[in-house]
N, C-alpha and C. Protein backbone atom coordinates (compact mmCIF):
# COMPACT_ATOMS: atom_id res chain seq x y z
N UNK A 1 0.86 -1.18 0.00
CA UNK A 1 0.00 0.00 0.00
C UNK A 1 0.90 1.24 0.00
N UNK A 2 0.76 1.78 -0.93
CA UNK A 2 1.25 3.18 -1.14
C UNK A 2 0.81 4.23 -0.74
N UNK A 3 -0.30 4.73 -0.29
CA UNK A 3 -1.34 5.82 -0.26
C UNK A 3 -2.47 5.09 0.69
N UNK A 4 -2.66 5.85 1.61
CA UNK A 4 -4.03 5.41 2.53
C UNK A 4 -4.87 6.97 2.44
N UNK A 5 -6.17 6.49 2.31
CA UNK A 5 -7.34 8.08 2.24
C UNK A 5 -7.83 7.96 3.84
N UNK A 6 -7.54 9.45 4.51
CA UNK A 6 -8.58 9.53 5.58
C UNK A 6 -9.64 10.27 5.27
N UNK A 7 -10.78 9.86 5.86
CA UNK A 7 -12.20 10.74 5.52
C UNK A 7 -12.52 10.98 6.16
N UNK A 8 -12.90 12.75 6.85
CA UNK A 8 -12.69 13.35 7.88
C UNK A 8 -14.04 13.96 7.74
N UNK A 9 -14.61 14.28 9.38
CA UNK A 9 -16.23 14.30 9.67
C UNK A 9 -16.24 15.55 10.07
N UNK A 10 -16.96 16.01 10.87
CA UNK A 10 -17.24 16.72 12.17
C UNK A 10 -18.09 15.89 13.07
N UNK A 11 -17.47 15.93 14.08
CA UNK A 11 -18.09 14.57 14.71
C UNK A 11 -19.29 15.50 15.86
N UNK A 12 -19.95 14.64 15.66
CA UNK A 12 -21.34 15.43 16.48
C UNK A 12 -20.92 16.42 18.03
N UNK A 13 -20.30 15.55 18.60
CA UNK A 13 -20.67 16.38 19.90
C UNK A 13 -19.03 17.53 19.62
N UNK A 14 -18.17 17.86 19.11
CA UNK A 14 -17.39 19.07 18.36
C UNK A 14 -16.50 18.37 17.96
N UNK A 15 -15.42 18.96 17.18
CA UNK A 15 -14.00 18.07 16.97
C UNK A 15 -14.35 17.82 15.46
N UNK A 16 -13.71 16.48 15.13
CA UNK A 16 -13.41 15.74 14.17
C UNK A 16 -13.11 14.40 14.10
N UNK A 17 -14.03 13.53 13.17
CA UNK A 17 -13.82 11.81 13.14
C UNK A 17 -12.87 11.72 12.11
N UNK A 18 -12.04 11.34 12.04
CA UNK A 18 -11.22 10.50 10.72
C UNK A 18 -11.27 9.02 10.47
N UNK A 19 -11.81 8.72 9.33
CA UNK A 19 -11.77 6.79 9.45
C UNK A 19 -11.05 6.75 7.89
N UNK A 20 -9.88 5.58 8.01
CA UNK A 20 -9.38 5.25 7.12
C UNK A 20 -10.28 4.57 5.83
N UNK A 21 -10.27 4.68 4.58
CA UNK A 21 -10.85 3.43 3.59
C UNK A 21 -9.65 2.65 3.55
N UNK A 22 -10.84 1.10 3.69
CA UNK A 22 -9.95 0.18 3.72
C UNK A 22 -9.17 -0.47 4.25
N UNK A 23 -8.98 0.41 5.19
CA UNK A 23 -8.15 -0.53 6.68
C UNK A 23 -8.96 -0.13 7.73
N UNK A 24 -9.27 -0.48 8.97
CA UNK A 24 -9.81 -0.58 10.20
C UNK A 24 -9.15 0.68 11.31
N UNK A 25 -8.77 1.92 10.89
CA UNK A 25 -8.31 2.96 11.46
C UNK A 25 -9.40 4.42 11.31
N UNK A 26 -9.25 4.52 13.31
CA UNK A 26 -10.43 5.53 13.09
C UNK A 26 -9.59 6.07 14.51
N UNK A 27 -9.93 7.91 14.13
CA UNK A 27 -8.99 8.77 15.13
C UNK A 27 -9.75 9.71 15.33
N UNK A 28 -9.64 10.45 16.35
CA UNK A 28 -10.65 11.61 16.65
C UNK A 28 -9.48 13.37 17.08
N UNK A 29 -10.22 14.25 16.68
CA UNK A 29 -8.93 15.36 17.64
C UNK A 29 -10.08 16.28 17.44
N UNK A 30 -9.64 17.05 18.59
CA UNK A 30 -10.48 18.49 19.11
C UNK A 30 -10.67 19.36 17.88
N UNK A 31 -9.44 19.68 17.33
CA UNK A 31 -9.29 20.98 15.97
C UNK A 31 -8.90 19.90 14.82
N UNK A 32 -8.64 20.84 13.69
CA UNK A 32 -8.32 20.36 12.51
C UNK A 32 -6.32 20.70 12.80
N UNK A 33 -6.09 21.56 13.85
CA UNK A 33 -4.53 21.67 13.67
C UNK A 33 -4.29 20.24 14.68
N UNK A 34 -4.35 19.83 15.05
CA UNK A 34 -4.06 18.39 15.57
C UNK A 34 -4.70 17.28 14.85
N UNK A 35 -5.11 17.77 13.95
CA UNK A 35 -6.01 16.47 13.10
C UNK A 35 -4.79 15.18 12.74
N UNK A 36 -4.35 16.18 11.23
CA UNK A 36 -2.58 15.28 11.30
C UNK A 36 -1.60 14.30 12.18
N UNK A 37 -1.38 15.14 13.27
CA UNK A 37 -0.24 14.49 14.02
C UNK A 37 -1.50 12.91 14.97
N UNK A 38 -2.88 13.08 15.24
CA UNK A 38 -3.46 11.75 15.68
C UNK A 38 -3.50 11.33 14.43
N UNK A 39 -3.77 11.33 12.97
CA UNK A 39 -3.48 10.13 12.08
C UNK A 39 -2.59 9.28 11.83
N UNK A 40 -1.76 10.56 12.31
CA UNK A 40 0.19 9.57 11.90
C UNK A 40 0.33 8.96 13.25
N UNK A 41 -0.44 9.00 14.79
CA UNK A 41 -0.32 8.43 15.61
C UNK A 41 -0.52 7.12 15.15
N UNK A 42 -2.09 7.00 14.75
CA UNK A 42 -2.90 5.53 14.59
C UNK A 42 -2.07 4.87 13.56
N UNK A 43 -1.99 5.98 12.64
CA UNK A 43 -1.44 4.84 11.33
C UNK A 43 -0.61 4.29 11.85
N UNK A 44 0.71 4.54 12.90
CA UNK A 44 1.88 4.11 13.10
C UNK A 44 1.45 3.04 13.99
N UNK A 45 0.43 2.83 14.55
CA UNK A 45 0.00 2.08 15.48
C UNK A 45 -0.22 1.03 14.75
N UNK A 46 -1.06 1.04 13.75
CA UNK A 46 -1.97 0.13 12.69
C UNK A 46 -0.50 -0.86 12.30
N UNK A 47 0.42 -0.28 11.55
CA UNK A 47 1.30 -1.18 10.83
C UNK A 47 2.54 -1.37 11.30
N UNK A 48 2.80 -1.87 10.88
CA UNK A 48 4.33 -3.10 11.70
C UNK A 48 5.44 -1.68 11.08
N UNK A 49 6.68 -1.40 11.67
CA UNK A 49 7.43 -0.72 11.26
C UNK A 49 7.85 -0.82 9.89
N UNK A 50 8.23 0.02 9.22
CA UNK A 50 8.12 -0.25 7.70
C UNK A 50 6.92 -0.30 6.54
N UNK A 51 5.81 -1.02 7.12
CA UNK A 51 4.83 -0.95 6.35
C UNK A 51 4.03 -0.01 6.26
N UNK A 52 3.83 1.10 6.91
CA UNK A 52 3.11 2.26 6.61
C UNK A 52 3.10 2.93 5.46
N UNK A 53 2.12 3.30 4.69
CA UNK A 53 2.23 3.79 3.75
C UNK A 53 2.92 4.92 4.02
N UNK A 54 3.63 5.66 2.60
CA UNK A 54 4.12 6.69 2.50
C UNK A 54 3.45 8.23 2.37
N UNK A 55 2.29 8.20 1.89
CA UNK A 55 1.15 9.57 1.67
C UNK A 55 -0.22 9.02 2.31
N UNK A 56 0.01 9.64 3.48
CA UNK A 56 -1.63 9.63 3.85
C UNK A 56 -2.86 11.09 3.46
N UNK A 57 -3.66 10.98 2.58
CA UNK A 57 -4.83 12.17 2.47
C UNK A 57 -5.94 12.35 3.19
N UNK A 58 -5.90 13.38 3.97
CA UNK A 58 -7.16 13.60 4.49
C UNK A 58 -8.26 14.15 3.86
N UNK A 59 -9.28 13.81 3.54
CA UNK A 59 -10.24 14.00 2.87
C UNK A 59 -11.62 14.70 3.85
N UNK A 60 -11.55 16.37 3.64
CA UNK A 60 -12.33 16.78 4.46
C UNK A 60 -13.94 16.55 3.94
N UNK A 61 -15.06 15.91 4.44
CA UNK A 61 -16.56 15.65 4.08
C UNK A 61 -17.34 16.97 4.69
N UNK A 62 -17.84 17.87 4.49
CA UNK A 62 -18.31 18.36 4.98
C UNK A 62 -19.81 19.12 4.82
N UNK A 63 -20.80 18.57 5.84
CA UNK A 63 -22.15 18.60 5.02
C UNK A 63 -22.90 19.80 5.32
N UNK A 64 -23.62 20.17 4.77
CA UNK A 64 -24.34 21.91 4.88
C UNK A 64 -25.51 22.17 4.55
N UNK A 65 -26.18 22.92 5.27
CA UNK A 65 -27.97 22.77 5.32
C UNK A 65 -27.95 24.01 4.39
N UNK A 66 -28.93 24.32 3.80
CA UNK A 66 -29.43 25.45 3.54
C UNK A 66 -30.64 26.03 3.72
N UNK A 67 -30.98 27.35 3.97
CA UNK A 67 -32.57 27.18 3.50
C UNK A 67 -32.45 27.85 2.02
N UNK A 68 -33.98 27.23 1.29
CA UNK A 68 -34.10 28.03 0.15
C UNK A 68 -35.28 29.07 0.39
């Protein structure tokens, strides 16, 4: 694996969810400036030394009401 996608929420009660596609990695942080450094926590957690992918993307989702 070369590339892992994170897909990043706003998680209900404030903050931010990140869950990996495709592998079983899911991280949470208060702001978006600590978002980063808990992904590269988990990821490093997730894989055996060496195997971590090299580019992780965070992929911000972000959903929005309107009125018309």
């Amino acid at each position: 694996m070369h590339e892992l996608i994170f897909v990043i929420e706003d998680a209900p009660e404030g903050g931010f969810i990140a869950r990996a596609l495709g592998v079983s990695i899911y991280t949470e942080a208060d702001s978006m400036a600590e978002l980063p450094e808990k992904v590269r926590d988990a990821v490093r957690c997730h894989f055996e030394e060496g195997k971590a992918p090299k580019v992780v993307r965070l992929h911000h989702v972000r959903e929005e009401v309107i009125a018309v």
